[in-house]
N, C-alpha and C. Protein backbone atom coordinates (compact mmCIF):
# COMPACT_ATOMS: atom_id res chain seq x y z
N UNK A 1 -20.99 55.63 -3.80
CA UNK A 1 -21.64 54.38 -4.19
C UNK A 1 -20.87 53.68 -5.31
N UNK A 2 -20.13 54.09 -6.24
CA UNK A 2 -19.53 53.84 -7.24
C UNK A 2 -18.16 53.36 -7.22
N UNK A 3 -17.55 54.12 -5.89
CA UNK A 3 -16.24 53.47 -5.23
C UNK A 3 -16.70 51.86 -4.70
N UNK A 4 -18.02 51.79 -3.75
CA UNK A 4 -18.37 50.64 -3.24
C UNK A 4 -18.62 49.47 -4.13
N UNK A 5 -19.00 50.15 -4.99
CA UNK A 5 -19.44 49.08 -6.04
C UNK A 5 -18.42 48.30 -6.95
N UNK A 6 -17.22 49.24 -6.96
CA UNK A 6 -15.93 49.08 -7.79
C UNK A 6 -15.14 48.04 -6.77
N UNK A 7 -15.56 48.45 -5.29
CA UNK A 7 -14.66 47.57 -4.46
C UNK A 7 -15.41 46.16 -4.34
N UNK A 8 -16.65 46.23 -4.19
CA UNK A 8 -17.75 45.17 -4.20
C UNK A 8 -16.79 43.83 -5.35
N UNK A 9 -16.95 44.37 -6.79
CA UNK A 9 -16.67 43.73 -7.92
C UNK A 9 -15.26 43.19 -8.15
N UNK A 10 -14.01 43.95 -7.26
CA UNK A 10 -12.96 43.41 -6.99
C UNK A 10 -12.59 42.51 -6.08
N UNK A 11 -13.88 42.42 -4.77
CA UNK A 11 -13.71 41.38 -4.20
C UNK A 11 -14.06 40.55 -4.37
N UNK A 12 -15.24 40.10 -5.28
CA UNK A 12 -15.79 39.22 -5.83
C UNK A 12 -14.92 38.33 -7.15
N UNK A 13 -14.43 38.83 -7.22
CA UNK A 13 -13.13 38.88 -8.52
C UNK A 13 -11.97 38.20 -8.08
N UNK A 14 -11.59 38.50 -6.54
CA UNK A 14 -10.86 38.06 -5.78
C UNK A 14 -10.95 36.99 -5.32
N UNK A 15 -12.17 36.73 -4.83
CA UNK A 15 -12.82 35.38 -4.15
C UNK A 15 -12.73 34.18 -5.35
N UNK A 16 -13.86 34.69 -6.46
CA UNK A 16 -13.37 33.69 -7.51
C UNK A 16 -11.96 33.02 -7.75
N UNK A 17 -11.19 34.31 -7.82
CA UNK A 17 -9.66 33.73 -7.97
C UNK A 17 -8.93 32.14 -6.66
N UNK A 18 -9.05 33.02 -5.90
CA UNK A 18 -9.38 32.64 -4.70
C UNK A 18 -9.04 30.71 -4.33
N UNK A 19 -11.29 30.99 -5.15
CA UNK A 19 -11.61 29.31 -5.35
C UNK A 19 -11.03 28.85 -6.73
N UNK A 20 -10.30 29.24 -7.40
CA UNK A 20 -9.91 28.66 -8.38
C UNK A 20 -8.48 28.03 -7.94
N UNK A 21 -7.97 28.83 -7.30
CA UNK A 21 -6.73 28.15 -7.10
C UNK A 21 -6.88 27.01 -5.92
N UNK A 22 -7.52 27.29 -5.08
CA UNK A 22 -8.30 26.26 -4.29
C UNK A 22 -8.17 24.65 -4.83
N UNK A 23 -9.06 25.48 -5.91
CA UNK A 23 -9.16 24.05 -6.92
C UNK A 23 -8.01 23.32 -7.48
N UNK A 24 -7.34 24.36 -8.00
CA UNK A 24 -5.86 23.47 -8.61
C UNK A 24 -5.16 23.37 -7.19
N UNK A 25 -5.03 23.51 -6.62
CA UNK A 25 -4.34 23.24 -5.41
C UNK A 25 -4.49 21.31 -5.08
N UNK A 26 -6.10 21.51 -5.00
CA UNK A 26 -6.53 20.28 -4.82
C UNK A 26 -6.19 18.93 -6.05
N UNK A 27 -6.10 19.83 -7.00
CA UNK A 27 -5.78 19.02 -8.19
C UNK A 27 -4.27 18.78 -8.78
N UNK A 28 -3.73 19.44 -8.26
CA UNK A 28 -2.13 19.56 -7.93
C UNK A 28 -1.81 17.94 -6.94
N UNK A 29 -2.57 18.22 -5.50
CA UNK A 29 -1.95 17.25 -4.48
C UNK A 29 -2.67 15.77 -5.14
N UNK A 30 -3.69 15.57 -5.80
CA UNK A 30 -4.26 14.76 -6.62
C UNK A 30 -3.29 14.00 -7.73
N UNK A 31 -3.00 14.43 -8.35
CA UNK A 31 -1.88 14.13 -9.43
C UNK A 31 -0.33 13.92 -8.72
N UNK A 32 -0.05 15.10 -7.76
CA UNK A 32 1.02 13.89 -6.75
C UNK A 32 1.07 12.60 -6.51
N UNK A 33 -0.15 12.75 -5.61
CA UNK A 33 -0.77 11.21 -5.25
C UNK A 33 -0.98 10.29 -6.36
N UNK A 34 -1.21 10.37 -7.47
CA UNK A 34 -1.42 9.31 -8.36
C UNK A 34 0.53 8.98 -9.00
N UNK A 35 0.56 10.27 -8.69
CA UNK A 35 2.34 9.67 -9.44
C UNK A 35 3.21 9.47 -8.40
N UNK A 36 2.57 9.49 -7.06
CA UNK A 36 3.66 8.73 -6.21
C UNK A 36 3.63 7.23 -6.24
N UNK A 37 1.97 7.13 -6.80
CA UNK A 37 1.20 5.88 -6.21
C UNK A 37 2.69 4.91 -7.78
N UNK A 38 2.17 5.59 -9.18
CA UNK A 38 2.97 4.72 -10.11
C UNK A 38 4.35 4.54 -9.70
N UNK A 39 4.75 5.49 -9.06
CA UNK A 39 6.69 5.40 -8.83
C UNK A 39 6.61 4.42 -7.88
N UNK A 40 5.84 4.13 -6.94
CA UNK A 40 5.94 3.13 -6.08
C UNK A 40 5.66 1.77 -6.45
N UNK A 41 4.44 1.74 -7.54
CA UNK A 41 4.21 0.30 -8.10
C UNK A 41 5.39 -0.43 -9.36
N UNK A 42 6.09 0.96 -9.56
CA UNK A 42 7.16 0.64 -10.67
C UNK A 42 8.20 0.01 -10.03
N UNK A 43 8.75 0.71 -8.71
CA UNK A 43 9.64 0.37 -7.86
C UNK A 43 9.84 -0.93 -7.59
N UNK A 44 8.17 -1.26 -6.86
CA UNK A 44 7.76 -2.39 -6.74
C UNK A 44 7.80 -4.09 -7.92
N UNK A 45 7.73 -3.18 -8.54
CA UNK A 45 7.89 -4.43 -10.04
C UNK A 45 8.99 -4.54 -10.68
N UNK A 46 9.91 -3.50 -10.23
CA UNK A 46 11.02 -3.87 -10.40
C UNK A 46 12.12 -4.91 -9.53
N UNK A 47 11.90 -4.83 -8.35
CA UNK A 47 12.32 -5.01 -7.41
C UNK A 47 11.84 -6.87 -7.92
N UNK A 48 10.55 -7.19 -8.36
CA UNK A 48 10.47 -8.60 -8.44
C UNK A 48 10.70 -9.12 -9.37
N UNK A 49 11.13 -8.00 -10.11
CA UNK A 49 11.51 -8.51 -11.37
C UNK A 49 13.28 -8.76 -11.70
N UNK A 50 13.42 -7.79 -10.55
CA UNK A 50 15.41 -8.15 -9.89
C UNK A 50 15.39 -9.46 -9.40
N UNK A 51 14.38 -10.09 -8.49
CA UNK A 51 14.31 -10.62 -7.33
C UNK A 51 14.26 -12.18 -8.28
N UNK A 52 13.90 -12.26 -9.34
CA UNK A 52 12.65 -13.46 -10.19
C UNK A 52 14.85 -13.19 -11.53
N UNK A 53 14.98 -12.26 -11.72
CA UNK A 53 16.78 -12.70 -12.08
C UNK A 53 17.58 -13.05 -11.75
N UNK A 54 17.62 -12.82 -10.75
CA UNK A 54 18.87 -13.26 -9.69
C UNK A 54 18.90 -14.67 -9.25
N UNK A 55 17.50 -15.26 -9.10
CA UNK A 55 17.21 -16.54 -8.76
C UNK A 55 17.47 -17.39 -9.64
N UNK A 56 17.57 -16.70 -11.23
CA UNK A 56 17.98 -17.38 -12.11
C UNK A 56 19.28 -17.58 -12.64
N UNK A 57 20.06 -16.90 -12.03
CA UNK A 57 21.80 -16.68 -11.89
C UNK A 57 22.67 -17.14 -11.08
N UNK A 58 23.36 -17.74 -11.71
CA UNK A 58 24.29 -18.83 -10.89
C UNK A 58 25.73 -17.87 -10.80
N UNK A 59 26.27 -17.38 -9.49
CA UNK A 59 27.41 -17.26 -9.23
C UNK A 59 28.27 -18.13 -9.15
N UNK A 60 29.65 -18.18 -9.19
CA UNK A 60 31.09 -18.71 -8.84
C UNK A 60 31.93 -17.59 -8.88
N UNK A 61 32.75 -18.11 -8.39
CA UNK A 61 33.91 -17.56 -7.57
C UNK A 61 35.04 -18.22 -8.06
N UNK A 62 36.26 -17.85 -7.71
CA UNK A 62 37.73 -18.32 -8.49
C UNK A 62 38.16 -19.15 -7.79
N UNK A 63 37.14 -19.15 -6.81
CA UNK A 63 37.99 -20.37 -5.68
C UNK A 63 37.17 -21.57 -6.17
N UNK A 64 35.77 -21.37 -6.48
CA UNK A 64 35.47 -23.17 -7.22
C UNK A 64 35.93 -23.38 -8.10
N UNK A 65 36.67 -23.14 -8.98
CA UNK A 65 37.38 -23.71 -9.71
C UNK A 65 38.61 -24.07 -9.47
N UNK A 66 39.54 -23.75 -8.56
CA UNK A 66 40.50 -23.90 -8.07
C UNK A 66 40.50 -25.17 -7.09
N UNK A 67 39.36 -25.03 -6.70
CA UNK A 67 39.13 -26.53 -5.99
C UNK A 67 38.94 -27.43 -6.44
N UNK A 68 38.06 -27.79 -7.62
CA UNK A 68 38.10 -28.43 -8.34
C UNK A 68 39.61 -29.17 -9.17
N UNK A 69 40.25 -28.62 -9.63
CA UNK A 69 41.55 -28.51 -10.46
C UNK A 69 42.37 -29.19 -8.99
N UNK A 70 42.74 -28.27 -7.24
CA UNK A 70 43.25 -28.85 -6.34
C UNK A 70 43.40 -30.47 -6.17
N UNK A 71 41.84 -30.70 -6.22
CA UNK A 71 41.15 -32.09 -5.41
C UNK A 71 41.21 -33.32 -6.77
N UNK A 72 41.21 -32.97 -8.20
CA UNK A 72 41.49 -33.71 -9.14
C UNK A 72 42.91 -33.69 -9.07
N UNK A 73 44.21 -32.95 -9.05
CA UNK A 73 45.13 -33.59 -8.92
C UNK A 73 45.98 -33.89 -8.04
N UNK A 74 45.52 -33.63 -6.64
CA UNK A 74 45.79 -34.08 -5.14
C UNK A 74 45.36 -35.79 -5.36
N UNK A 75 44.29 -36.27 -5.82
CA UNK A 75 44.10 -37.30 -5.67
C UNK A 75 44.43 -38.29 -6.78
N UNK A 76 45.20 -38.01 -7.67
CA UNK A 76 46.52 -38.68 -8.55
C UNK A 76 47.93 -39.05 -7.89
């Protein structure tokens, strides 16, 4: 009876364990999900915040100026 009872209390011991990790398990894939969710909204705000610079940036090239300089003294 004393063996049963010893095994009784280890499985019960076990089970607890068991649901505990259960739990962080669940609370593990929880906290994924919330920090995939920020890496994605960061991504995201970055991306319009590239998108909202670039629109504000004026490229040239070595050839507009060269054309310029061409066509002013071609037409002298």
């Amino acid at each position: 009876l004393q063996y049963e009872n010893t095994y009784m209390r280890k499985i019960t011991e076990m089970q607890d364990e068991i649901i505990s990790l259960k739990q962080q398990v669940i609370d593990l894939k929880n906290e994924n999900i919330r920090l995939s969710n920020l890496i994605s909204k960061n991504k995201t705000e970055t991306s319009k915040q590239n998108d909202i610079s670039s629109d504000d940036e004026e490229y040239y090239s070595v050839d507009d100026g060269l054309d310029n300089l061409f066509d002013r003294y071609c037409k002298t």
